[in-house]
C-alpha atoms as a PDB file:
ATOM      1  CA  UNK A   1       3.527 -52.362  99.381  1.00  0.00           C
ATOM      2  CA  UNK A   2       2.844 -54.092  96.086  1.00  0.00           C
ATOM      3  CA  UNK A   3       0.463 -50.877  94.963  1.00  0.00           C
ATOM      4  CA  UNK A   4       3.288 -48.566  95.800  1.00  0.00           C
ATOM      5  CA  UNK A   5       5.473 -50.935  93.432  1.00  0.00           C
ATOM      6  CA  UNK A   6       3.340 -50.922  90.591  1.00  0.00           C
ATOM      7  CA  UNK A   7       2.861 -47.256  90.625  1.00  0.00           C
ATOM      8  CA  UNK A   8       6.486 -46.400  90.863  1.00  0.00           C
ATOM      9  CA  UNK A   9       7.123 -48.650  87.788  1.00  0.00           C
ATOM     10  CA  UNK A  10       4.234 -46.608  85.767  1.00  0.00           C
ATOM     11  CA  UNK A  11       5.449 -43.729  86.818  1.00  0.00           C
ATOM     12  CA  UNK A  12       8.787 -44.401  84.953  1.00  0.00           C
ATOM     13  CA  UNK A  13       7.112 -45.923  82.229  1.00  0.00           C
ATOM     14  CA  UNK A  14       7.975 -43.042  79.986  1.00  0.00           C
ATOM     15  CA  UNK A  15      11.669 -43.605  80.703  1.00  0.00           C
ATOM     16  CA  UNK A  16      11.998 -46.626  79.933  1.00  0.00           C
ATOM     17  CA  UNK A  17       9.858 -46.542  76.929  1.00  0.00           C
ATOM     18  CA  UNK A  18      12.175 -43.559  75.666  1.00  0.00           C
ATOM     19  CA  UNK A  19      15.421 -45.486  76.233  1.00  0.00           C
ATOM     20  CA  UNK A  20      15.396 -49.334  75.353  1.00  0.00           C
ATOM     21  CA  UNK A  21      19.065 -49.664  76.425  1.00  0.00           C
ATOM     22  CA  UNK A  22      17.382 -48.796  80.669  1.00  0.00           C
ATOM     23  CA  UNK A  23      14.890 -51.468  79.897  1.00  0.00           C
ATOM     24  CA  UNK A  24      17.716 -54.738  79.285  1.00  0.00           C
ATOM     25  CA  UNK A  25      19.520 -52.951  82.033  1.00  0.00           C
ATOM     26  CA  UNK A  26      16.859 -53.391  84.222  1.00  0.00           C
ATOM     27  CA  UNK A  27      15.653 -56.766  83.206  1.00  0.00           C
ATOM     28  CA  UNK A  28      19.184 -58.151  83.635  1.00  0.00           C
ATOM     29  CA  UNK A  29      19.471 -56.259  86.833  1.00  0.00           C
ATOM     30  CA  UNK A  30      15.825 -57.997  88.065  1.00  0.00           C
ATOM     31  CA  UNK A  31      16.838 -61.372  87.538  1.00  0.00           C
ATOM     32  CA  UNK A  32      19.896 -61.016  89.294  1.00  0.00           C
ATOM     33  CA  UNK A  33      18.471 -58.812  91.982  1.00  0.00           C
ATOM     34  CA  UNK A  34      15.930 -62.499  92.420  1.00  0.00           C
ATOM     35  CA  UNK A  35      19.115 -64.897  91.780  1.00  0.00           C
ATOM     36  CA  UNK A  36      20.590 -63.110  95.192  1.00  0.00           C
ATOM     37  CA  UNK A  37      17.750 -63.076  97.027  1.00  0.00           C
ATOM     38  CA  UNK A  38      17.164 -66.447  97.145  1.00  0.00           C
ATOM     39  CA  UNK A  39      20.662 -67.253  97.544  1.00  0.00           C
ATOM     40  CA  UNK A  40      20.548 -64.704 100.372  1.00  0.00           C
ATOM     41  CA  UNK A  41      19.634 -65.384 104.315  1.00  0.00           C
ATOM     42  CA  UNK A  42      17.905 -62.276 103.795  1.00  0.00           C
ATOM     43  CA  UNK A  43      15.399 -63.952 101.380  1.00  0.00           C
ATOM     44  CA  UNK A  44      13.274 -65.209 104.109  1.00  0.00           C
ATOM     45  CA  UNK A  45      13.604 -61.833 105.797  1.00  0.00           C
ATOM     46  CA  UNK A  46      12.511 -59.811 102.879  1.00  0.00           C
ATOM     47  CA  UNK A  47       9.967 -62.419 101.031  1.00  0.00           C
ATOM     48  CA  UNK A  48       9.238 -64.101 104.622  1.00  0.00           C
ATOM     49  CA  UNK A  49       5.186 -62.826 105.027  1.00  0.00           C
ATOM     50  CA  UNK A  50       5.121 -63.044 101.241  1.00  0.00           C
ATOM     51  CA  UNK A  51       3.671 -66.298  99.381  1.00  0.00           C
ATOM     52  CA  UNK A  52       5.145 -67.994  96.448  1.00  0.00           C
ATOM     53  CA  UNK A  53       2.833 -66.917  94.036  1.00  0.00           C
ATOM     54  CA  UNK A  54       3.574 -63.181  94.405  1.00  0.00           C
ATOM     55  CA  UNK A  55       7.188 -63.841  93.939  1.00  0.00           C
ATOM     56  CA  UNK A  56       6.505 -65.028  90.847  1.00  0.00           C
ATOM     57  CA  UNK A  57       4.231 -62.350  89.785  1.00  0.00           C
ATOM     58  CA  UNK A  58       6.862 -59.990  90.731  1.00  0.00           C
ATOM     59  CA  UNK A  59       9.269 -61.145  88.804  1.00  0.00           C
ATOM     60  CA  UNK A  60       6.902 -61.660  85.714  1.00  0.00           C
ATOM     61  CA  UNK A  61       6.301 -58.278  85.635  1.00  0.00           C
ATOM     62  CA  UNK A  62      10.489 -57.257  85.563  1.00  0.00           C
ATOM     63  CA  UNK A  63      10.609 -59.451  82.622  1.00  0.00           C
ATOM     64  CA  UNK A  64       7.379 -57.770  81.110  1.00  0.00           C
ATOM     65  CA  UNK A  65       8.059 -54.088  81.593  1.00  0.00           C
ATOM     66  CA  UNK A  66      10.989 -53.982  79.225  1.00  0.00           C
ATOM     67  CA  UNK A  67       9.326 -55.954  76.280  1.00  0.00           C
ATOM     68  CA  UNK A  68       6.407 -53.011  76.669  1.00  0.00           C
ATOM     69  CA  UNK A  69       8.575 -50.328  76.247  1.00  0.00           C
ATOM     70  CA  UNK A  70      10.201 -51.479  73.206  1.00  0.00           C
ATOM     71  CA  UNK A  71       7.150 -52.309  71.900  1.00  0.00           C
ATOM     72  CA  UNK A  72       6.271 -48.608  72.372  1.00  0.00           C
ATOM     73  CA  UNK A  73       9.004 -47.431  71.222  1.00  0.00           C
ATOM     74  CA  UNK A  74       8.736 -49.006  67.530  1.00  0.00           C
ATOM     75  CA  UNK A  75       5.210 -47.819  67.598  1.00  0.00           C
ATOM     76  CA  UNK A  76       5.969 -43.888  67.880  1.00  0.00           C
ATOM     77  CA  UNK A  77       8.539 -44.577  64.935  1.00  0.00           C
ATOM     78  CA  UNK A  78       5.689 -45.477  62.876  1.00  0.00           C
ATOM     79  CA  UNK A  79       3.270 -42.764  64.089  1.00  0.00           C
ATOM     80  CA  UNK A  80       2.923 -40.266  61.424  1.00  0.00           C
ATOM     81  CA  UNK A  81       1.446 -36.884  63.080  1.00  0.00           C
ATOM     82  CA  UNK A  82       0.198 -34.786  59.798  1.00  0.00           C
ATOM     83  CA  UNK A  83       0.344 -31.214  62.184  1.00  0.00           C
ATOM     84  CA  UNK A  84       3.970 -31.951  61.964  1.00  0.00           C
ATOM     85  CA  UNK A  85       3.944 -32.922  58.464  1.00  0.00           C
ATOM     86  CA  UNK A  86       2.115 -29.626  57.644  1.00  0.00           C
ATOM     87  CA  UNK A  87       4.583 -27.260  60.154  1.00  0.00           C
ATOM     88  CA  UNK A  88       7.677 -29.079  57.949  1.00  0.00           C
ATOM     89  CA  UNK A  89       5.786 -28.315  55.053  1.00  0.00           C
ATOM     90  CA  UNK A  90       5.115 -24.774  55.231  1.00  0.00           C
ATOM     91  CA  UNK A  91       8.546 -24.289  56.798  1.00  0.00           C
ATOM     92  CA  UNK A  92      10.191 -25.500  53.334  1.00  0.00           C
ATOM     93  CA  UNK A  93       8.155 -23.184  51.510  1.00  0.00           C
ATOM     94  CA  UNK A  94       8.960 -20.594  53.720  1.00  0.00           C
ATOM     95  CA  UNK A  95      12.816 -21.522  53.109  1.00  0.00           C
ATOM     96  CA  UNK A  96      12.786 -22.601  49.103  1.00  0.00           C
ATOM     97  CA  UNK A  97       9.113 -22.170  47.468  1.00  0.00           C
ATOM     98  CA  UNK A  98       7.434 -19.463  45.757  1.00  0.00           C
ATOM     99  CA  UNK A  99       7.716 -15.708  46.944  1.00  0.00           C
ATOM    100  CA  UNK A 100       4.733 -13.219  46.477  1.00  0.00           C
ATOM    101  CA  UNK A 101       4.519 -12.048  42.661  1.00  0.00           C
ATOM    102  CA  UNK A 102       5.680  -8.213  42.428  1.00  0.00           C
ATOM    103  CA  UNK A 103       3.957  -5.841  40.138  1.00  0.00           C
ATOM    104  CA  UNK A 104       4.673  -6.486  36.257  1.00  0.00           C
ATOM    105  CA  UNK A 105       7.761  -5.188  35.191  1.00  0.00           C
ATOM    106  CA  UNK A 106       7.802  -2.301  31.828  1.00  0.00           C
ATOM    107  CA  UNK A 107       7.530  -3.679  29.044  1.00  0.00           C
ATOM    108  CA  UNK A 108      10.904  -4.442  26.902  1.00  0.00           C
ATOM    109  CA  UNK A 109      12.186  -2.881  23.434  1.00  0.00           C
ATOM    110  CA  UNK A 110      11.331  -3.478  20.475  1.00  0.00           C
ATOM    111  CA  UNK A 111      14.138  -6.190  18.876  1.00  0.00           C
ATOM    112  CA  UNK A 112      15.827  -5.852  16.142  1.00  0.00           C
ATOM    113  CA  UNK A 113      14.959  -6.845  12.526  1.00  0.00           C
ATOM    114  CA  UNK A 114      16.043 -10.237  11.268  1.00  0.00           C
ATOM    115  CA  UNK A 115      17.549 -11.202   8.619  1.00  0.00           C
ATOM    116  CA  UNK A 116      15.992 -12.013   5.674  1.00  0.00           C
ATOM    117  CA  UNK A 117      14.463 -15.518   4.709  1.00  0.00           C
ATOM    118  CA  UNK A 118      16.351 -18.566   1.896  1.00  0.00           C
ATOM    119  CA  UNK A 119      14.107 -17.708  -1.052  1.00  0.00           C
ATOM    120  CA  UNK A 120      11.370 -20.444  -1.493  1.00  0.00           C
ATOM    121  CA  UNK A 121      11.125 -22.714  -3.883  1.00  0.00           C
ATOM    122  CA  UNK A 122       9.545 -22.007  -7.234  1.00  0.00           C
ATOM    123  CA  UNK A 123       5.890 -23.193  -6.959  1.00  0.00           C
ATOM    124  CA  UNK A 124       4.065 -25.460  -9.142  1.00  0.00           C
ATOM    125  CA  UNK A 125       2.972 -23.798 -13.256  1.00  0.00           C
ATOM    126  CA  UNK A 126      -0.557 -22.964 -12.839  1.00  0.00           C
ATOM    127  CA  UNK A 127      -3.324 -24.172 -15.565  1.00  0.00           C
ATOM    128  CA  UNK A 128      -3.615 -22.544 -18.698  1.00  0.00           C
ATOM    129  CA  UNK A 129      -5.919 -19.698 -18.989  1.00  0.00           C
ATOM    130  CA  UNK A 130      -9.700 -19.314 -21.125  1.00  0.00           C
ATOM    131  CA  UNK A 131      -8.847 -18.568 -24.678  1.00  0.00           C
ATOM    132  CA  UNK A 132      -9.555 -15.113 -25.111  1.00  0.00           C
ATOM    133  CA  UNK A 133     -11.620 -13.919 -28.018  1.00  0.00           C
ATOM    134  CA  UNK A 134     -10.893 -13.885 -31.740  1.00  0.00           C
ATOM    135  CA  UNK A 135      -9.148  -9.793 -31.866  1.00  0.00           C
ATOM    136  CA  UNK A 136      -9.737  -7.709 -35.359  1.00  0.00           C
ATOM    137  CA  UNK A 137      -7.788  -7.481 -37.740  1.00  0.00           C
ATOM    138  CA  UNK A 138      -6.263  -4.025 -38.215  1.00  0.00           C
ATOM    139  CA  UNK A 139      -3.846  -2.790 -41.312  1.00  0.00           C
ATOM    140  CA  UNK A 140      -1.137  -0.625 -39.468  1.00  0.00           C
ATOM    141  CA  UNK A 141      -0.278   2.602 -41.773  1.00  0.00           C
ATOM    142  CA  UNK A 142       3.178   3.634 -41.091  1.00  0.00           C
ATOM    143  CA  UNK A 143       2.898   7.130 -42.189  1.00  0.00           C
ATOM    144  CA  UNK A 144       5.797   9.591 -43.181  1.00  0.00           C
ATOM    145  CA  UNK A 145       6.165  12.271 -40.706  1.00  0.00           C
ATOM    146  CA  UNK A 146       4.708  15.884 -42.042  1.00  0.00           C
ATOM    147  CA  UNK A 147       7.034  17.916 -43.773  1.00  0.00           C
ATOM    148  CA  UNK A 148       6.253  21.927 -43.914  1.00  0.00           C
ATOM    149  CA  UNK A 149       5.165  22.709 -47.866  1.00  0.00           C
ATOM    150  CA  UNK A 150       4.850  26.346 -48.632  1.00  0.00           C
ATOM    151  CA  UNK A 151       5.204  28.500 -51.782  1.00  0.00           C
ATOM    152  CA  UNK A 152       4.910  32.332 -52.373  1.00  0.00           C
ATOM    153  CA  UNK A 153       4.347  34.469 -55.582  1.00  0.00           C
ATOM    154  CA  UNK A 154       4.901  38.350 -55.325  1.00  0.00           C
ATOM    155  CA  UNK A 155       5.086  41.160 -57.781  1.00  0.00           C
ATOM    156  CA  UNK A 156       6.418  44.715 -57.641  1.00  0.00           C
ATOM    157  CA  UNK A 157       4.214  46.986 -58.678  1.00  0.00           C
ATOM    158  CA  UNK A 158       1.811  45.311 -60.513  1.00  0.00           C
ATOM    159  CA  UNK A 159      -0.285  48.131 -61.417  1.00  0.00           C
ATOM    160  CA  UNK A 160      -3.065  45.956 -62.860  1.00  0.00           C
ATOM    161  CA  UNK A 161      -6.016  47.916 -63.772  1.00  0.00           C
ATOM    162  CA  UNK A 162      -8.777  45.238 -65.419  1.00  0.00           C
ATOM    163  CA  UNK A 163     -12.006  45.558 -64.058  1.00  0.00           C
ATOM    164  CA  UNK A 164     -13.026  41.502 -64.341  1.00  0.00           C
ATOM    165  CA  UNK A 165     -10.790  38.665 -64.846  1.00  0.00           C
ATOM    166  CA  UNK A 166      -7.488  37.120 -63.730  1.00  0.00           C
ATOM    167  CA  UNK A 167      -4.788  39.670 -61.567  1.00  0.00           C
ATOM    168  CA  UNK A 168      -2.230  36.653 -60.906  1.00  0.00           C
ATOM    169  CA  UNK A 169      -1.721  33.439 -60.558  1.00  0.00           C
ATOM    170  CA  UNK A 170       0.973  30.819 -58.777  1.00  0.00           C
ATOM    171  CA  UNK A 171       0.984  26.852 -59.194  1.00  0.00           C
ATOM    172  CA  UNK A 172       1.654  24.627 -56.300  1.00  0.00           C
ATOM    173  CA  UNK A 173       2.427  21.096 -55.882  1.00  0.00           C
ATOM    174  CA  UNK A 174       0.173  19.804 -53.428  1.00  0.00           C
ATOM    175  CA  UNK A 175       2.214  16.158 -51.846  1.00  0.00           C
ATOM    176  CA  UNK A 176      -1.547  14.877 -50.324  1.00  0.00           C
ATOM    177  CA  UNK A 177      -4.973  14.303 -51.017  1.00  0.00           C
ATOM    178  CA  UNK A 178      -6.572  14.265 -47.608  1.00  0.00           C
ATOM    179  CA  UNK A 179      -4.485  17.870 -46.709  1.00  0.00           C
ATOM    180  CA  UNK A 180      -5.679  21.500 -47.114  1.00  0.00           C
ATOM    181  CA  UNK A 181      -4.538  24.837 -48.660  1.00  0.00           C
ATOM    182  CA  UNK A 182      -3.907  28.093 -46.857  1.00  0.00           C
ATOM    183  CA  UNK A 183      -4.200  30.782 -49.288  1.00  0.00           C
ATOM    184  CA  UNK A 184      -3.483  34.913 -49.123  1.00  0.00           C
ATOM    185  CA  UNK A 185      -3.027  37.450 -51.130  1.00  0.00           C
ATOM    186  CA  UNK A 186      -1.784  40.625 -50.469  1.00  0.00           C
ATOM    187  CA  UNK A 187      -1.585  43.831 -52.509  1.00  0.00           C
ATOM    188  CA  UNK A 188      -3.331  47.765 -52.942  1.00  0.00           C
ATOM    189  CA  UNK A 189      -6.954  47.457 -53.988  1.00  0.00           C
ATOM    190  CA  UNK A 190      -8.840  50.528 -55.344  1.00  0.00           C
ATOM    191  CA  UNK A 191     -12.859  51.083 -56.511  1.00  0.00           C
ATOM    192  CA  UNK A 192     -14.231  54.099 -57.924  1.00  0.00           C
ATOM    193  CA  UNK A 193     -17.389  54.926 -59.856  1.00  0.00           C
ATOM    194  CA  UNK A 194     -19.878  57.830 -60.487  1.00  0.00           C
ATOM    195  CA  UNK A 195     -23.018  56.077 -59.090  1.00  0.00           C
ATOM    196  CA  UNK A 196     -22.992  52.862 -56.503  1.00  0.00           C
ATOM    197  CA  UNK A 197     -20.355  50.087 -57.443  1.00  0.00           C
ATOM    198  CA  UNK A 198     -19.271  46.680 -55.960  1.00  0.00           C
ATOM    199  CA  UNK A 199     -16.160  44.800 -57.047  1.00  0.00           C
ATOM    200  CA  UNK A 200     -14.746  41.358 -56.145  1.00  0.00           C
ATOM    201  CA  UNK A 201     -11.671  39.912 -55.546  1.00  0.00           C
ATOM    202  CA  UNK A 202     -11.495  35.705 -55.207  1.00  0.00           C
ATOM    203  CA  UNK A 203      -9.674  32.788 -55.550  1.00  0.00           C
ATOM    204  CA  UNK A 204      -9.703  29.915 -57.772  1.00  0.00           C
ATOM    205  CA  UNK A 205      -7.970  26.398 -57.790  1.00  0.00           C
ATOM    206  CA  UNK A 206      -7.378  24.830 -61.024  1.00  0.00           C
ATOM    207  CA  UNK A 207      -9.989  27.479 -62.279  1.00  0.00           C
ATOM    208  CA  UNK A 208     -12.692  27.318 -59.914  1.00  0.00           C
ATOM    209  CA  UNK A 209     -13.608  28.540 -56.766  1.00  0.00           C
ATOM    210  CA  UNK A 210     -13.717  26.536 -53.207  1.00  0.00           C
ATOM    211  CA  UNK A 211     -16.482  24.518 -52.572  1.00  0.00           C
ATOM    212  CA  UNK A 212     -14.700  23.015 -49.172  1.00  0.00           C
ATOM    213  CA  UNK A 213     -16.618  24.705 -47.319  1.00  0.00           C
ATOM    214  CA  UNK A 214     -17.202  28.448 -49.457  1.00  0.00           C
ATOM    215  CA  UNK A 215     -15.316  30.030 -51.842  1.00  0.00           C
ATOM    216  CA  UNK A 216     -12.408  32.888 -50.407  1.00  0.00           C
ATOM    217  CA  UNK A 217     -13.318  36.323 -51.532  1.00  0.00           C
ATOM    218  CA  UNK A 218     -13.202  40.117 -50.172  1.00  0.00           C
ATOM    219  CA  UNK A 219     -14.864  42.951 -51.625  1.00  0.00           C
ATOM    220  CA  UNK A 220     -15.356  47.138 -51.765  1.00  0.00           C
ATOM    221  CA  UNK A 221     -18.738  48.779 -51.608  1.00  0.00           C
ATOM    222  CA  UNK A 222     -18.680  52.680 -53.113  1.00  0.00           C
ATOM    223  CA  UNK A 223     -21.988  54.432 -52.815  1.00  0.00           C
ATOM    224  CA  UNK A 224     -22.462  57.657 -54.951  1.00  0.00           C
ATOM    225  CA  UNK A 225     -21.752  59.933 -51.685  1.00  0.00           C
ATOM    226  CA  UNK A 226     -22.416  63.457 -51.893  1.00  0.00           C
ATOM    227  CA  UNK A 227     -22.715  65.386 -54.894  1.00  0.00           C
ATOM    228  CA  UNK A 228     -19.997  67.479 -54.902  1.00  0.00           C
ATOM    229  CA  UNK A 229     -17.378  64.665 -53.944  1.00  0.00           C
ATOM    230  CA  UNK A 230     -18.700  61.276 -56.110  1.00  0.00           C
ATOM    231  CA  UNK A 231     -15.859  62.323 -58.665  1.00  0.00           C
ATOM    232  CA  UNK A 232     -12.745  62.481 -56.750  1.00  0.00           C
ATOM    233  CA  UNK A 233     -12.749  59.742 -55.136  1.00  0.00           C
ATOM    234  CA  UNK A 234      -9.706  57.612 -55.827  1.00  0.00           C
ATOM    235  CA  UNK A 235      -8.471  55.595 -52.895  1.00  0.00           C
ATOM    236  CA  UNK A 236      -6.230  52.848 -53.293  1.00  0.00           C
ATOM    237  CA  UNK A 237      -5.578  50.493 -49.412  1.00  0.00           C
ATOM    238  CA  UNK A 238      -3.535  47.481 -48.857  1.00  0.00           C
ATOM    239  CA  UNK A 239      -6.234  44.742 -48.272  1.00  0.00           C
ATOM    240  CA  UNK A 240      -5.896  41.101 -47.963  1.00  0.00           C
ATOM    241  CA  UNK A 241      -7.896  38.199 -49.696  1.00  0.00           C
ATOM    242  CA  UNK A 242      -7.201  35.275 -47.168  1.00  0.00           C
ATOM    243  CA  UNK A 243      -9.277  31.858 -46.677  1.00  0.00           C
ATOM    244  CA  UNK A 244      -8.699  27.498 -46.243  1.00  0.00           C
ATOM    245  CA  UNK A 245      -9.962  25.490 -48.608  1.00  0.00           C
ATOM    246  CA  UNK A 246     -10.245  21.309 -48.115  1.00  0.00           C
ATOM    247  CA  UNK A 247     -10.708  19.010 -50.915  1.00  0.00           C
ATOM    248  CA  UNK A 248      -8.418  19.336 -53.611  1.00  0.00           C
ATOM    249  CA  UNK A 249      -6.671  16.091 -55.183  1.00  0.00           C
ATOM    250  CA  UNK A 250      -2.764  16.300 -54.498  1.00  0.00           C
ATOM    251  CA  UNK A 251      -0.842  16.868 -57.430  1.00  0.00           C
ATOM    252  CA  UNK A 252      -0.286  20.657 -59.271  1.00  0.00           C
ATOM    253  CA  UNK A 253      -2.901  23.024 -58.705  1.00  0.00           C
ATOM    254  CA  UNK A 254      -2.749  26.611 -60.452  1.00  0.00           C
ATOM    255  CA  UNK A 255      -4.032  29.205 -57.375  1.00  0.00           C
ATOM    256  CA  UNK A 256      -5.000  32.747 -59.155  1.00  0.00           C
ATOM    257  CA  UNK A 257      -6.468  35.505 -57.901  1.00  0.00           C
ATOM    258  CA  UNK A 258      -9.267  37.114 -59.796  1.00  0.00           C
ATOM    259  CA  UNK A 259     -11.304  40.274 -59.767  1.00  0.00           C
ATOM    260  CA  UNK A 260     -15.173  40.307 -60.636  1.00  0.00           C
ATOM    261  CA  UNK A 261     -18.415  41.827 -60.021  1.00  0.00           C
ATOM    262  CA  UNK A 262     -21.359  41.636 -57.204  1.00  0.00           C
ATOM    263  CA  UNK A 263     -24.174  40.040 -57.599  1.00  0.00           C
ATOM    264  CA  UNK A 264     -27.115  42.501 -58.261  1.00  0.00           C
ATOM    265  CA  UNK A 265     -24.398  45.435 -58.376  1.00  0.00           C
ATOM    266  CA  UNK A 266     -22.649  47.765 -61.272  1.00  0.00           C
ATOM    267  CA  UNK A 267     -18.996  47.250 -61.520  1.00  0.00           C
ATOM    268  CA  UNK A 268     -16.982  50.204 -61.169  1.00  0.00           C
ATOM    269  CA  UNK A 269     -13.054  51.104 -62.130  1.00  0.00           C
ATOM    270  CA  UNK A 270     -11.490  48.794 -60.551  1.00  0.00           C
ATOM    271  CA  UNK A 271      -7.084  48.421 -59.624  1.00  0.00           C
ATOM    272  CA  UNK A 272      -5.068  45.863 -58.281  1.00  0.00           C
ATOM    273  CA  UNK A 273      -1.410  46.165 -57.098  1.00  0.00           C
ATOM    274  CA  UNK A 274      -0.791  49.789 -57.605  1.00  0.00           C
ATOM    275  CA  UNK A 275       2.535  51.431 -56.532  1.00  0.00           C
ATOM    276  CA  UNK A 276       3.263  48.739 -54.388  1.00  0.00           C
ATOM    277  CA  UNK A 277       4.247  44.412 -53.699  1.00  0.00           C
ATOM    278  CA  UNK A 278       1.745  41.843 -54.056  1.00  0.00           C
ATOM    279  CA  UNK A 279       2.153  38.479 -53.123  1.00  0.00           C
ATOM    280  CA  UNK A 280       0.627  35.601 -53.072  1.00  0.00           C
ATOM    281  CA  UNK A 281       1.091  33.031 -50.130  1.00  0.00           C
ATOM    282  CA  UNK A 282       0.437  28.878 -50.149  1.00  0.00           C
ATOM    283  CA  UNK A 283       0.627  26.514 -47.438  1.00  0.00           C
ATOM    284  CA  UNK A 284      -0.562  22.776 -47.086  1.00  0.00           C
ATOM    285  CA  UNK A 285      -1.789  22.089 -44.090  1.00  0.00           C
ATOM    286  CA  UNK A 286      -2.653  18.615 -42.462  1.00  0.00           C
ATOM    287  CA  UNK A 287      -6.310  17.720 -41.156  1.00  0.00           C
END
């Protein structure tokens, strides 16, 4: 009888460690379940072939069974079971943490410009330089800007028939010293002679001839020819005498044109300026 009491109250055990209220219940109800029995007649009926000491054990173990089962109770409060803790955990990621990361979006356009910067302050001087090297001293000519300086001489018909000496002459003033002269005459020029003749026509400048770089001459060549023609030959041509010369002083200078001989040659009958205009042309030029 006592082994089937002891395994019904085991049996509960989970009840009444699940609901602490049951347990007082029941320990008030056991002590005044054992106040009425031994008040009752029927205490001597019931507990009759039991002895005093297994009363008392009985009722120890009423008192008992409640004070386990709250004792039980505050122990499962306390019980931390980390499968749970792990099951709330990945439930609350599930709900509120990270999702899987999608595929990188395209990338975005190009912003645009800002605005320009507050201008800096000036920095600090920098150090003075290396002095440079003594420079040379150079005189600056301010020179005049070239003027044209021509002259021209002509005749009509000047018809001059000496054989050696001056034709015509022209001065000129010449403004500079490190300039040259362009010289030309122009006129009918006429040889003619029995037997081989040369003739000459030059300048001259101030009465001599160019030496910077030759002198300015032209001349006619008449051979003999044949026999039967060597005496009527009388041409006169328009030639020219034309030439530069460098190195004449500034200042007047008389330009003639003369008529001579060449060298190792007879002269022969010689005209200048026949039936027509002669003229003679002068130019400075600059270097």
């Amino acid at each position: 009888m006592l082994r089937h009491f002891f395994s019904s109250f085991l049996e509960v055990d989970w009840l009444l460690s699940s609901c602490p209220a049951l347990l007082c219940t029941l320990a008030v109800w056991s002590q005044t379940v054992a106040s009425d029995l031994r008040r009752s007649s029927r205490l001597s009926i019931v507990f009759g072939t039991m002895s005093p000491l297994v009363a008392s054990l009985l009722l120890l173990i009423c008192l008992a069974l409640p004070l386990y089962g709250v004792e039980k109770v505050r122990n499962r409060g306390y019980r931390k079971d980390p499968d749970a803790d792990k099951v709330r955990e990945t439930v609350s990621q599930d709900n509120f943490g990270s999702c899987m990361q999608g595929p990188a979006g395209n990338p975005g356009r190009e912003g645009n410009p800002g605005n320009n910067g507050i201008p800096g302050t000036p920095g600090i001087p920098g150090r003075d330089g290396v002095k440079g090297e003594k420079g040379e001293c150079i005189n600056e000519i301010f020179e005049e800007p070239w003027r044209p300086n021509y002259k021209q001489c002509a005749w009509n018909s000047l018809n001059y028939g000496i054989d050696l000496g001056k034709v015509a002459d022209c001065t000129f003033t010449k403004l500079r010293s490190d300039s040259a002269l362009r010289v030309l005459f122009s006129g009918s020029l006429r040889l003619k002679c029995k037997n081989a003749c040369c003739q000459r026509w030059y300048f001259t400048f101030n009465g001599a001839e160019c030496t910077g770089p030759l002198p300015i001459e032209s001349i006619i060549y008449l051979d003999q020819g044949s026999p039967e023609l060597n005496s009527t030959i009388n041409i006169h041509r328009t030639s020219s005498v034309e030439g530069l010369c460098e190195g004449i002083k500034a200042g007047l200078v008389d330009v003639a044109v003369w008529v001579g001989t060449c060298a190792d040659y007879p002269r022969g009958d010689a005209s200048t300026g026949w039936n027509s205009v002669s003229r003679i042309i002068i130019e400075e030029l600059p270097k």
